[in-house]
PDB file of N, CA and C in Angstrom:
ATOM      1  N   UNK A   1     122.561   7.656  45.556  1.00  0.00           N
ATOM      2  CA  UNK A   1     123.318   8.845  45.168  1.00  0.00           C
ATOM      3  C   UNK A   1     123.135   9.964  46.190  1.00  0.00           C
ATOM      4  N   UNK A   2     121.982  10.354  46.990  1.00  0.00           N
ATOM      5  CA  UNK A   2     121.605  10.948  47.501  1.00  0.00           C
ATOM      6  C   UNK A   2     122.536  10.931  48.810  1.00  0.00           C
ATOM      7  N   UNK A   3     122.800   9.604  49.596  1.00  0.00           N
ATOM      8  CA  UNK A   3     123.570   9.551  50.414  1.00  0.00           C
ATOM      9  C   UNK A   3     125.166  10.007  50.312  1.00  0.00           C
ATOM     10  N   UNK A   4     125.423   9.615  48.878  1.00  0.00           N
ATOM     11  CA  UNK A   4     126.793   9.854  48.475  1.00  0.00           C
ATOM     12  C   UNK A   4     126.633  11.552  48.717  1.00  0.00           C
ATOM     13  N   UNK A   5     126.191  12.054  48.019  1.00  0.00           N
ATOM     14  CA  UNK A   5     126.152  13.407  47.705  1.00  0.00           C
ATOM     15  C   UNK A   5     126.112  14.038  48.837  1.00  0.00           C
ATOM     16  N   UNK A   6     125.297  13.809  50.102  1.00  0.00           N
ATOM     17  CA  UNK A   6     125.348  14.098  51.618  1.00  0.00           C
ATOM     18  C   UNK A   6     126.556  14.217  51.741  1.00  0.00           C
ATOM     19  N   UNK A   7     127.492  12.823  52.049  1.00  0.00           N
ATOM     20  CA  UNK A   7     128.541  12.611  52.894  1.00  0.00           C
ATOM     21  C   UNK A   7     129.958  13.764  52.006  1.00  0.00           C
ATOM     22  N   UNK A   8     129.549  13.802  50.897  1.00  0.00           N
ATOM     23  CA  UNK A   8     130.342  14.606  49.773  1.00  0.00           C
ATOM     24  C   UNK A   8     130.391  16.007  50.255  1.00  0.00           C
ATOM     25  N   UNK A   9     129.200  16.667  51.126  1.00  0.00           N
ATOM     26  CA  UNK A   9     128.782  17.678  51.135  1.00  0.00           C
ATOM     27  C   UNK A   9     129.831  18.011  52.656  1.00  0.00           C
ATOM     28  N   UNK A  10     129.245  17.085  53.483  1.00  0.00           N
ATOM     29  CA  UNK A  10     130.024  16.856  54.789  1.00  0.00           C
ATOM     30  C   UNK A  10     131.383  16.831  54.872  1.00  0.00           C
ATOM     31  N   UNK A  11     132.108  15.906  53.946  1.00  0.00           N
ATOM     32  CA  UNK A  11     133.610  16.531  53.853  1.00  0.00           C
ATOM     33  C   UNK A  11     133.960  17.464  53.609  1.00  0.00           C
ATOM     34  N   UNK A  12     133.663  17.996  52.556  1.00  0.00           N
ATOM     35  CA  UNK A  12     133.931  19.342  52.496  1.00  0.00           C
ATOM     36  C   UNK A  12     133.370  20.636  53.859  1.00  0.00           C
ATOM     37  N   UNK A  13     132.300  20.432  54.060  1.00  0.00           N
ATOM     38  CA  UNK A  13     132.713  21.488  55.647  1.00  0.00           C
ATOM     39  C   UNK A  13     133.301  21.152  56.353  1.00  0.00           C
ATOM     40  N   UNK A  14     133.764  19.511  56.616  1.00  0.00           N
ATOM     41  CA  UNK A  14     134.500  18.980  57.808  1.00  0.00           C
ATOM     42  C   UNK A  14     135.924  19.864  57.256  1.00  0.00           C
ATOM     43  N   UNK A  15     136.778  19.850  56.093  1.00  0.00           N
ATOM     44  CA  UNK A  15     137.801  20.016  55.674  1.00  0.00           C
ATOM     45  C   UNK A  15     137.890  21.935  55.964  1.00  0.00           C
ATOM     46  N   UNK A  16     136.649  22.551  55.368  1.00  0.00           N
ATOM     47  CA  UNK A  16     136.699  23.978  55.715  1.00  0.00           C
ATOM     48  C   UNK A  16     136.521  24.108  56.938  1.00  0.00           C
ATOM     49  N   UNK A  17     135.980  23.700  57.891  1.00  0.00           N
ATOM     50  CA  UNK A  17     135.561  24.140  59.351  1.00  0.00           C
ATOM     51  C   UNK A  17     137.208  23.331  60.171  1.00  0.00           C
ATOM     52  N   UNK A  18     138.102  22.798  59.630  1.00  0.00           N
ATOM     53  CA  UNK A  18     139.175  22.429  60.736  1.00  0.00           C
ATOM     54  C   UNK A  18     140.192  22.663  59.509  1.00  0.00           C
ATOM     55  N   UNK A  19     140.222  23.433  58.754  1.00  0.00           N
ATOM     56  CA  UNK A  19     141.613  24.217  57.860  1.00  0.00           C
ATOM     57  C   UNK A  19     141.891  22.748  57.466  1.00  0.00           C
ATOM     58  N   UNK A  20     141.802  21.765  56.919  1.00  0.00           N
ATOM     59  CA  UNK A  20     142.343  20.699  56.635  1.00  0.00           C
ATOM     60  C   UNK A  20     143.066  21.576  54.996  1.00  0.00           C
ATOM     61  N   UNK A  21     144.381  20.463  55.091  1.00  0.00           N
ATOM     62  CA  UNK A  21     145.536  20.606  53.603  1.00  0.00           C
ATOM     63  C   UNK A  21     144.349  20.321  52.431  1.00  0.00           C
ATOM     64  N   UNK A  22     143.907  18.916  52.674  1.00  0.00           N
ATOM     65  CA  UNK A  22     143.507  18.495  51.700  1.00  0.00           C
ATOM     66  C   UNK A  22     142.147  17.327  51.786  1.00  0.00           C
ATOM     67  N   UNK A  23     141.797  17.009  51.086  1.00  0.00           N
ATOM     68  CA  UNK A  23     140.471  15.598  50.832  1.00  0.00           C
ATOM     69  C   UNK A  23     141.162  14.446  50.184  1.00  0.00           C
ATOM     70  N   UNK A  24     141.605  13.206  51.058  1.00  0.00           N
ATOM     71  CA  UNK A  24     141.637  12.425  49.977  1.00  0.00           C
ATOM     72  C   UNK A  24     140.601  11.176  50.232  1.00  0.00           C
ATOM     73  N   UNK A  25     140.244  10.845  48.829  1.00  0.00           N
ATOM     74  CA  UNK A  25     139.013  10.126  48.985  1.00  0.00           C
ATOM     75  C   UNK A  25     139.626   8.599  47.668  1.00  0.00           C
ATOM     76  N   UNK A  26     138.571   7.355  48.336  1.00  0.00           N
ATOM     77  CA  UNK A  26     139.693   6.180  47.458  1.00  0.00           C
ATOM     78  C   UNK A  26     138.521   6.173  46.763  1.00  0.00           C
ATOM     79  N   UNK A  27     138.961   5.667  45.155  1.00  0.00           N
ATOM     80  CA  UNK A  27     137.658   5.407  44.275  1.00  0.00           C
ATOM     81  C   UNK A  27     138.217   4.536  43.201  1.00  0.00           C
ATOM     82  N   UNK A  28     137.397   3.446  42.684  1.00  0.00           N
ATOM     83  CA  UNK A  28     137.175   2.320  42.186  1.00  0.00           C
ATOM     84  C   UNK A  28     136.954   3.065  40.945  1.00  0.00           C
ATOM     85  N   UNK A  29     135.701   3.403  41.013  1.00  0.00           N
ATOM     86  CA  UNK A  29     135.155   4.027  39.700  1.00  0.00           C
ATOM     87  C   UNK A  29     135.489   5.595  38.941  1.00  0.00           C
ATOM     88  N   UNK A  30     135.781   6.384  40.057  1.00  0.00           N
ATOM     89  CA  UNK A  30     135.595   7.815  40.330  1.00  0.00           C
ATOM     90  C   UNK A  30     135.074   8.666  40.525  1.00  0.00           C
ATOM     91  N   UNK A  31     133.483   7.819  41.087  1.00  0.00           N
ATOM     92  CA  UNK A  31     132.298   8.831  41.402  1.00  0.00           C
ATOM     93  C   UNK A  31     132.419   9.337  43.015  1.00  0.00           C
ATOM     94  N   UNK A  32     133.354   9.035  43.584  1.00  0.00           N
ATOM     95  CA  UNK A  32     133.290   9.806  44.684  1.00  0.00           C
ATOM     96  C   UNK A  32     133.872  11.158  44.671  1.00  0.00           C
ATOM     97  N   UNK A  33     135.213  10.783  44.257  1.00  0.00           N
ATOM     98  CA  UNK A  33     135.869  12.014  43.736  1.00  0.00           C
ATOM     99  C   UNK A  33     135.508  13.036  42.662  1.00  0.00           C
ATOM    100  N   UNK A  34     134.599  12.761  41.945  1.00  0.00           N
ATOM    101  CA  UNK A  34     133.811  13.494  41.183  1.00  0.00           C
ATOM    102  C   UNK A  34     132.812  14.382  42.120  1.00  0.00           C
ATOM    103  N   UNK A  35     132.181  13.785  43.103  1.00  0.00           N
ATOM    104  CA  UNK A  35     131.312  14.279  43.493  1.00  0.00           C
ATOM    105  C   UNK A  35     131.624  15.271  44.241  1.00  0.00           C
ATOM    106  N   UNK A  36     132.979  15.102  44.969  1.00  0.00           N
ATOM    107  CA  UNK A  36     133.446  16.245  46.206  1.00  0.00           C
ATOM    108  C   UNK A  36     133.964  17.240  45.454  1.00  0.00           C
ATOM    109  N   UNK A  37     134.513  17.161  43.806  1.00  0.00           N
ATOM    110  CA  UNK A  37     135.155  17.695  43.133  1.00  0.00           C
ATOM    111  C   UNK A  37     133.561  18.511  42.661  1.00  0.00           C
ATOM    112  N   UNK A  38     132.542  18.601  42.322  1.00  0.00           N
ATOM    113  CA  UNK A  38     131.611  19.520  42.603  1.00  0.00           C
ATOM    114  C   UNK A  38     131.232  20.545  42.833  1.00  0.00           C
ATOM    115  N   UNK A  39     131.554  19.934  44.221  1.00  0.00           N
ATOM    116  CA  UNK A  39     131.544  21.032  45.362  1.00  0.00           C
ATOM    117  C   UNK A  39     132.212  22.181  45.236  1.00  0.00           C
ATOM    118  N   UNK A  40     133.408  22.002  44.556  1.00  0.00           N
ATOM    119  CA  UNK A  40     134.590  23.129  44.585  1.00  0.00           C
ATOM    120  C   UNK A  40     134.940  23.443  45.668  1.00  0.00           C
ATOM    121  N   UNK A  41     135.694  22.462  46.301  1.00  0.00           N
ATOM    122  CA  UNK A  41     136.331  22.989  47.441  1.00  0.00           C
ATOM    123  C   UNK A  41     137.591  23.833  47.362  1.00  0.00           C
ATOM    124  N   UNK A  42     137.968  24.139  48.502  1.00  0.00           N
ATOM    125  CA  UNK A  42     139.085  25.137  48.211  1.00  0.00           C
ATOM    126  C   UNK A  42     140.386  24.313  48.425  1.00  0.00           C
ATOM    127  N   UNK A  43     140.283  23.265  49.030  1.00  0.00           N
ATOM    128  CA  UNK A  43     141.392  22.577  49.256  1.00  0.00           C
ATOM    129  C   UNK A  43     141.508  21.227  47.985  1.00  0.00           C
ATOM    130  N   UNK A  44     142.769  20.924  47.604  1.00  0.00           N
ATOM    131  CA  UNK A  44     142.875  20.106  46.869  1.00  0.00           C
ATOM    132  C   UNK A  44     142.189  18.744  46.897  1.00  0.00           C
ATOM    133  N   UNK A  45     141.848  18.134  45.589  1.00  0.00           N
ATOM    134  CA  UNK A  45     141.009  16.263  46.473  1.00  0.00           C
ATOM    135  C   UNK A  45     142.062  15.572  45.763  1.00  0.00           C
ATOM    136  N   UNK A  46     142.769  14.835  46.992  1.00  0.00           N
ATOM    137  CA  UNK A  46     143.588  14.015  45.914  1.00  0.00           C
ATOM    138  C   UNK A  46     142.648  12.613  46.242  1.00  0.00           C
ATOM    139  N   UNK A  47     142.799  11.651  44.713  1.00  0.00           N
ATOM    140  CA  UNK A  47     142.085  10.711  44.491  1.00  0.00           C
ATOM    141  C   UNK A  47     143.027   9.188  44.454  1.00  0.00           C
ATOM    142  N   UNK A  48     142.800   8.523  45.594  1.00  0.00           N
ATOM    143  CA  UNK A  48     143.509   7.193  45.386  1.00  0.00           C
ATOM    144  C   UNK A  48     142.507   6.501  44.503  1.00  0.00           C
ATOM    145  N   UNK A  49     143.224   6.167  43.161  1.00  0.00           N
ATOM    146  CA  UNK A  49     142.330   5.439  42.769  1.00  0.00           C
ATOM    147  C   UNK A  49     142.923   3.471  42.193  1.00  0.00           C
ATOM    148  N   UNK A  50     142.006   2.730  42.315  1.00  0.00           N
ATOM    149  CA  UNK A  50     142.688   1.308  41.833  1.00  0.00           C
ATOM    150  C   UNK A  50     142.686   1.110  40.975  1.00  0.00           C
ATOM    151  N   UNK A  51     142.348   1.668  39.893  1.00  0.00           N
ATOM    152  CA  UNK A  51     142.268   1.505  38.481  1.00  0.00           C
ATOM    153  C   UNK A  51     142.741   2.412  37.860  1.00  0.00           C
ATOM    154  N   UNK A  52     143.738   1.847  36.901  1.00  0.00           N
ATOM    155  CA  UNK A  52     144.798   3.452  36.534  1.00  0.00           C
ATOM    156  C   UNK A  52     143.563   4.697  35.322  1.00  0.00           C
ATOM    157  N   UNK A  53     142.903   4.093  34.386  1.00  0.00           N
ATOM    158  CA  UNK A  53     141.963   4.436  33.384  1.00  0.00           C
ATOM    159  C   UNK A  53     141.262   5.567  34.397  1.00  0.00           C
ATOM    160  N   UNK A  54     141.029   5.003  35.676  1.00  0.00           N
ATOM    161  CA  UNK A  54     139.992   5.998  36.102  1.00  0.00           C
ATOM    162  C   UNK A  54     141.240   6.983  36.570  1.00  0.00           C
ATOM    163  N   UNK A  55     141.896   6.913  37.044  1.00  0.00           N
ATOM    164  CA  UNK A  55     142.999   7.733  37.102  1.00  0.00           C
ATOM    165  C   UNK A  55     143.013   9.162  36.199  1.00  0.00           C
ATOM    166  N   UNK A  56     143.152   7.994  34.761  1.00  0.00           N
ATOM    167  CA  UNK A  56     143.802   9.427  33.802  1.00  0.00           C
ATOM    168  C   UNK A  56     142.430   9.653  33.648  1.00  0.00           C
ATOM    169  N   UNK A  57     141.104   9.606  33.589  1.00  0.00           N
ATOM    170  CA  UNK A  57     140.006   9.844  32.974  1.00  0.00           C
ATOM    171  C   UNK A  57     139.487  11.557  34.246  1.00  0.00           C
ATOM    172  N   UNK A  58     140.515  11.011  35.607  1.00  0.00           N
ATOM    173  CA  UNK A  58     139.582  12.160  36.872  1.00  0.00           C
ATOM    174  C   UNK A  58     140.296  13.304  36.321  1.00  0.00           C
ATOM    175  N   UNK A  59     141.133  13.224  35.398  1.00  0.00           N
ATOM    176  CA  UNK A  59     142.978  14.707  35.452  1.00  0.00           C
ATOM    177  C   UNK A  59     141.806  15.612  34.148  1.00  0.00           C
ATOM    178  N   UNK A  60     140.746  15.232  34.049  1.00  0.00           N
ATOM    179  CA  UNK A  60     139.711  16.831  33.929  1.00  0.00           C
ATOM    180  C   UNK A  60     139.290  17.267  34.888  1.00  0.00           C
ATOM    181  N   UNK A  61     139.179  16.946  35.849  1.00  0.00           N
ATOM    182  CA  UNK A  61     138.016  16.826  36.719  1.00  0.00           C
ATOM    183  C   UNK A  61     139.030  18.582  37.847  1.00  0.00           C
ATOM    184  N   UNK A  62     138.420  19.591  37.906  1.00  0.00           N
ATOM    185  CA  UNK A  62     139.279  20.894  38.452  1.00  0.00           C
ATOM    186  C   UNK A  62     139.351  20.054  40.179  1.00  0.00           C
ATOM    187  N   UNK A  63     140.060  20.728  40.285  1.00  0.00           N
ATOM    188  CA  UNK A  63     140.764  20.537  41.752  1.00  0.00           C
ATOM    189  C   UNK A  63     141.388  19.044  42.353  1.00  0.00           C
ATOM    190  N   UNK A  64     141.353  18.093  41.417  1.00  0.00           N
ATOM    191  CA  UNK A  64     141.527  16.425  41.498  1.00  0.00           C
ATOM    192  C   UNK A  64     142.594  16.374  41.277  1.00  0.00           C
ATOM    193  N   UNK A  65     143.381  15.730  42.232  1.00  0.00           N
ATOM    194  CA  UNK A  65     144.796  15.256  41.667  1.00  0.00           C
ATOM    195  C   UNK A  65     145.083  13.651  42.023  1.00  0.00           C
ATOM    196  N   UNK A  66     144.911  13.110  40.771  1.00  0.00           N
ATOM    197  CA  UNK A  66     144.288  11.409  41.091  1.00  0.00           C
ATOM    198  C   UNK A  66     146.006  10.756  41.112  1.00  0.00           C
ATOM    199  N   UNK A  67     146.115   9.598  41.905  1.00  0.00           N
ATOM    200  CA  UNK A  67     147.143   8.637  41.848  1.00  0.00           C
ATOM    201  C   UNK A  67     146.561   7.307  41.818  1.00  0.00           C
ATOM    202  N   UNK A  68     147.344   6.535  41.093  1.00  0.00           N
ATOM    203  CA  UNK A  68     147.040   4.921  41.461  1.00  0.00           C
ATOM    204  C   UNK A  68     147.616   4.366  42.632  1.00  0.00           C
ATOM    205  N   UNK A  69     146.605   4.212  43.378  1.00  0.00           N
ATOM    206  CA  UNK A  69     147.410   3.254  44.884  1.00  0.00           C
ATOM    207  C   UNK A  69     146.598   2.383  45.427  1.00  0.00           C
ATOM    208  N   UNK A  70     146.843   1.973  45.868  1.00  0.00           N
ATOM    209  CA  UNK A  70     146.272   0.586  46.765  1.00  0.00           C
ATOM    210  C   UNK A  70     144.518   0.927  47.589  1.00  0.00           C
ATOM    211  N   UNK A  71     143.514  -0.054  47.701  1.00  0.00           N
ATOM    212  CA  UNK A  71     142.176   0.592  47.902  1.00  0.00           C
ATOM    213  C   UNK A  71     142.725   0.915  49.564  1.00  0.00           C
ATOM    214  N   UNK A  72     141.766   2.123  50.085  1.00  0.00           N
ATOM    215  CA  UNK A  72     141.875   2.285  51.142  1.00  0.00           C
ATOM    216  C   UNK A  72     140.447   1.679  51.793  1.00  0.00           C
ATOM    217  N   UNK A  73     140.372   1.160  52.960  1.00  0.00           N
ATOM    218  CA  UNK A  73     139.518   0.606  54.168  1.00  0.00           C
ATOM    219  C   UNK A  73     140.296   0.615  55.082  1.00  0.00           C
ATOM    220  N   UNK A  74     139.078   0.869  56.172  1.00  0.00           N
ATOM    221  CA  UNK A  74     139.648   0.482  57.853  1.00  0.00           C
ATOM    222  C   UNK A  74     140.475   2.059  58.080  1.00  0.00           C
ATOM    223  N   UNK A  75     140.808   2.442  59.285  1.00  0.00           N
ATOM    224  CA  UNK A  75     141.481   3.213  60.054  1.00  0.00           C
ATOM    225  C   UNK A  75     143.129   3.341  59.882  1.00  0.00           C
ATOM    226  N   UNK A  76     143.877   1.754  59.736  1.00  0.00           N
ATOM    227  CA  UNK A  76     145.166   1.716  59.654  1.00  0.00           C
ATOM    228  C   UNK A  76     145.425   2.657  57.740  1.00  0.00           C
ATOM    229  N   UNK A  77     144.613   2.064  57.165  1.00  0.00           N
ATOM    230  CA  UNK A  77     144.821   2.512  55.835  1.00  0.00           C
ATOM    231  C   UNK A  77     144.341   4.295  55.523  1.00  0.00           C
ATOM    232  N   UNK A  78     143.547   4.530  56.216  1.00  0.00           N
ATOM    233  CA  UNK A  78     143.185   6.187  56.048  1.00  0.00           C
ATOM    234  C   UNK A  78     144.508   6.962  56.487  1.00  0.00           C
ATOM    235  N   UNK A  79     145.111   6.434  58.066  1.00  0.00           N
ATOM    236  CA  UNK A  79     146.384   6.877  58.002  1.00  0.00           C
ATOM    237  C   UNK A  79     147.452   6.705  57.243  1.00  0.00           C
ATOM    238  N   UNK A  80     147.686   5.634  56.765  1.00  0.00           N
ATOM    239  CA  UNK A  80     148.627   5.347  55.705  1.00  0.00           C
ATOM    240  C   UNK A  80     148.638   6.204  54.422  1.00  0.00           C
ATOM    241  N   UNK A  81     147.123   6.103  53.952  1.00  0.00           N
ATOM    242  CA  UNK A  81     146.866   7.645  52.963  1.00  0.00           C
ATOM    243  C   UNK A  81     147.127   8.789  53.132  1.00  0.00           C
ATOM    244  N   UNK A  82     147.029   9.155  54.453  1.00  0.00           N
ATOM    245  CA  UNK A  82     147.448  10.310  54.604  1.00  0.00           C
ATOM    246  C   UNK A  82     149.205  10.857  55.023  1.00  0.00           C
ATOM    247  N   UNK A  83     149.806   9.803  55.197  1.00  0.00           N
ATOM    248  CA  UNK A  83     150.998  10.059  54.755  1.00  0.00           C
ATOM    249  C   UNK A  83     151.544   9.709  53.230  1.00  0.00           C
ATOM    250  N   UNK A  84     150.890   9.107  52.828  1.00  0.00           N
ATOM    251  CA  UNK A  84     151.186   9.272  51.067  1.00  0.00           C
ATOM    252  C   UNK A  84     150.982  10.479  50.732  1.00  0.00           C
ATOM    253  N   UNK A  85     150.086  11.329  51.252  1.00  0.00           N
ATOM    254  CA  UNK A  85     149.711  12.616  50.783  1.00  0.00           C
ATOM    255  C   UNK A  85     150.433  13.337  51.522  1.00  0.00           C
ATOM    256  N   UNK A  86     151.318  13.101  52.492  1.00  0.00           N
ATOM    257  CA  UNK A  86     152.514  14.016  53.072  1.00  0.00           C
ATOM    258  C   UNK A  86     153.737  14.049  52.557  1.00  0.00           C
ATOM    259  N   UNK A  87     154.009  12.582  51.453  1.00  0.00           N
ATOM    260  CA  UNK A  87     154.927  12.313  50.894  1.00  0.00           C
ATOM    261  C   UNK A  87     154.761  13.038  49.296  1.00  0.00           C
ATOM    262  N   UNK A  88     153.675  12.922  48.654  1.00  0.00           N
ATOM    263  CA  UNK A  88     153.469  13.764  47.559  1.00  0.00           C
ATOM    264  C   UNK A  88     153.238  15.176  47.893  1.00  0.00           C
ATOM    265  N   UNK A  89     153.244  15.825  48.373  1.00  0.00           N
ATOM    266  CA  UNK A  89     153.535  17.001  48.733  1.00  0.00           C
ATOM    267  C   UNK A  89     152.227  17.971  49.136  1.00  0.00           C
ATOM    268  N   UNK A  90     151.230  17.296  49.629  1.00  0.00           N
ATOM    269  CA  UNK A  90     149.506  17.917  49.995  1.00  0.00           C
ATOM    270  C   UNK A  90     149.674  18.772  51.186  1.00  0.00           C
ATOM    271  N   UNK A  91     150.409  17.846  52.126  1.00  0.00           N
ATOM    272  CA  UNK A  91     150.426  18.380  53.751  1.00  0.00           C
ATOM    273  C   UNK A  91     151.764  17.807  54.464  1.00  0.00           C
ATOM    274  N   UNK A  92     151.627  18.363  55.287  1.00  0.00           N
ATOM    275  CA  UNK A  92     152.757  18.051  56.022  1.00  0.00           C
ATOM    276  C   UNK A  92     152.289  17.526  57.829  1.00  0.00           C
ATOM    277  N   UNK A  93     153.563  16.904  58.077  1.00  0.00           N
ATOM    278  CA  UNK A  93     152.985  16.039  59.696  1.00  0.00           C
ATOM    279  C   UNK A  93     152.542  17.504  60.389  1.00  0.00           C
ATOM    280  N   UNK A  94     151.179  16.875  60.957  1.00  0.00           N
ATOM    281  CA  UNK A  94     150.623  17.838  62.231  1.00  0.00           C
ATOM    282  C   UNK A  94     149.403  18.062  61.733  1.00  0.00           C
ATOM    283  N   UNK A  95     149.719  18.358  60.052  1.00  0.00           N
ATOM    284  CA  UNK A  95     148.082  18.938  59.375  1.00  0.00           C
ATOM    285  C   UNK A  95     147.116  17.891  59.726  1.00  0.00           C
ATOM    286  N   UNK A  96     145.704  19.080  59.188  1.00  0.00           N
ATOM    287  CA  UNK A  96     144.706  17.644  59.150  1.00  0.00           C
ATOM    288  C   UNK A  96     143.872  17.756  57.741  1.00  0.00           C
ATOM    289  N   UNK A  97     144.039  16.222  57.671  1.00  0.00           N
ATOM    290  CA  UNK A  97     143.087  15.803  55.838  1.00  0.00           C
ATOM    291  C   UNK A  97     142.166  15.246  56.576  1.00  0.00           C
ATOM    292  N   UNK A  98     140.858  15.155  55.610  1.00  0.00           N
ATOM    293  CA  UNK A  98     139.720  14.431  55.772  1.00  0.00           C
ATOM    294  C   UNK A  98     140.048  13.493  54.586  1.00  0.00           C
ATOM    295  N   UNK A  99     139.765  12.078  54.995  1.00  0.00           N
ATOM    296  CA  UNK A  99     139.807  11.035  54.382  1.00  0.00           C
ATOM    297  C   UNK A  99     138.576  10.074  53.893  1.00  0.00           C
ATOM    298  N   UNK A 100     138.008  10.080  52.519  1.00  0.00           N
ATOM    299  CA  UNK A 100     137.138   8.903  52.589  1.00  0.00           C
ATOM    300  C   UNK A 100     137.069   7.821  52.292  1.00  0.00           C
ATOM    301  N   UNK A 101     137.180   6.880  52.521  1.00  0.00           N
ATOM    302  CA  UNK A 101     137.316   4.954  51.968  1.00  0.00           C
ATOM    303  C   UNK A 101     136.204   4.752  51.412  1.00  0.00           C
ATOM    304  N   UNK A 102     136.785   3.358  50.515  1.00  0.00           N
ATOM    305  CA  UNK A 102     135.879   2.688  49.535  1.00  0.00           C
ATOM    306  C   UNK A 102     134.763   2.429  49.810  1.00  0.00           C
ATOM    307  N   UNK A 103     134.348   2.313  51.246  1.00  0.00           N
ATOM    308  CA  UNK A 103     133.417   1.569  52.022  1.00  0.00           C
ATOM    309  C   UNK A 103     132.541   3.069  52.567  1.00  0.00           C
ATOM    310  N   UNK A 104     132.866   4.570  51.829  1.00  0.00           N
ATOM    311  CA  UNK A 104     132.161   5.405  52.312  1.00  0.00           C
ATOM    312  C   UNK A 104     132.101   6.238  53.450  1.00  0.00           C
ATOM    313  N   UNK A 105     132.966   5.420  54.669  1.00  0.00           N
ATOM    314  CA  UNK A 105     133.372   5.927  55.888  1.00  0.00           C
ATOM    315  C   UNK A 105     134.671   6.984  55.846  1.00  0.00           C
ATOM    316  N   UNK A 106     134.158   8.296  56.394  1.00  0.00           N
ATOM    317  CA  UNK A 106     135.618   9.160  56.573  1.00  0.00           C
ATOM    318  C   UNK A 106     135.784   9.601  57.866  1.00  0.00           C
ATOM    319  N   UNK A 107     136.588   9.893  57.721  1.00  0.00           N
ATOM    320  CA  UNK A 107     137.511  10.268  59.314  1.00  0.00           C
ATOM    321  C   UNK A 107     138.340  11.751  58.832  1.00  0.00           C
ATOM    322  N   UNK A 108     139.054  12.728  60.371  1.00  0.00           N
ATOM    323  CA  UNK A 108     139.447  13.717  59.977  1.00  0.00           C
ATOM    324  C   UNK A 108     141.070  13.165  60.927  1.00  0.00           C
ATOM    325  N   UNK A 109     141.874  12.941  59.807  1.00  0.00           N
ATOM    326  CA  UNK A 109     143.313  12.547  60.586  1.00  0.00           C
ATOM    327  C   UNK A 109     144.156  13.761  60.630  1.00  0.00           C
ATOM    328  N   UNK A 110     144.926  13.474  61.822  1.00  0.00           N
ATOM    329  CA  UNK A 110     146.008  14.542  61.873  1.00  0.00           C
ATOM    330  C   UNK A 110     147.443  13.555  61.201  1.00  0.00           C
ATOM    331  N   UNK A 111     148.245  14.094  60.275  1.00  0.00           N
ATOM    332  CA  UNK A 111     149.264  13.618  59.772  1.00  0.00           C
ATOM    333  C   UNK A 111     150.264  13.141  61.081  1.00  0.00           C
ATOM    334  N   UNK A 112     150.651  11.736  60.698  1.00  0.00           N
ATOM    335  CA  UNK A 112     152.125  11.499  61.583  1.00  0.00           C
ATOM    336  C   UNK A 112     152.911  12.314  61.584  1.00  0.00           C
TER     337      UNK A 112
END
């Protein structure tokens, strides 16, 4: 947990220190997105999640705006997320989101 809670901590300055739109982070369960949701960031977390239950269970959770979509891993898929989140209306091409995958690894993408 301790590690989670680190890297939780880290997105969020990565996202305040480069104006990022938004956080989106993929979650199975919804403890990731819980955790950045914490923090209270100022920017929105939208939550890919694979399981719809955890879905409707994050829409307490302040600043979370959860969807059901496909798990994210790897580099090709963080970008792909982040134009889903250009298509739901987070950011637009040029911005930059910080992204985290299932596997814990995030990256700071600039939108196509």
């Amino acid at each position: 947990l301790l590690a989670l809670e680190a890297a939780a901590e880290g997105i969020i300055t990565s996202a305040t220190s480069l104006d990022a739109k938004c956080i989106i982070v993929s979650t199975a369960a919804g403890s990731k997105a819980r955790l950045v949701a914490k923090h209270r960031p100022n920017v929105p977390v939208v939550a890919i999640c694979t399981v719809p239950k955890v879905a409707r269970q994050l829409n307490i959770h302040r600043g979370v705006q959860p969807y059901v979509g496909p798990e994210i891993r790897g580099l090709a898929a963080r970008t792909e997320a982040a134009k889903m989140a250009a298509d739901w209306g987070f950011c637009d091409s040029g911005d930059y989101v910080v992204v985290m995958d299932m596997g814990g690894a995030s990256n700071v993408i600039q939108v196509p």
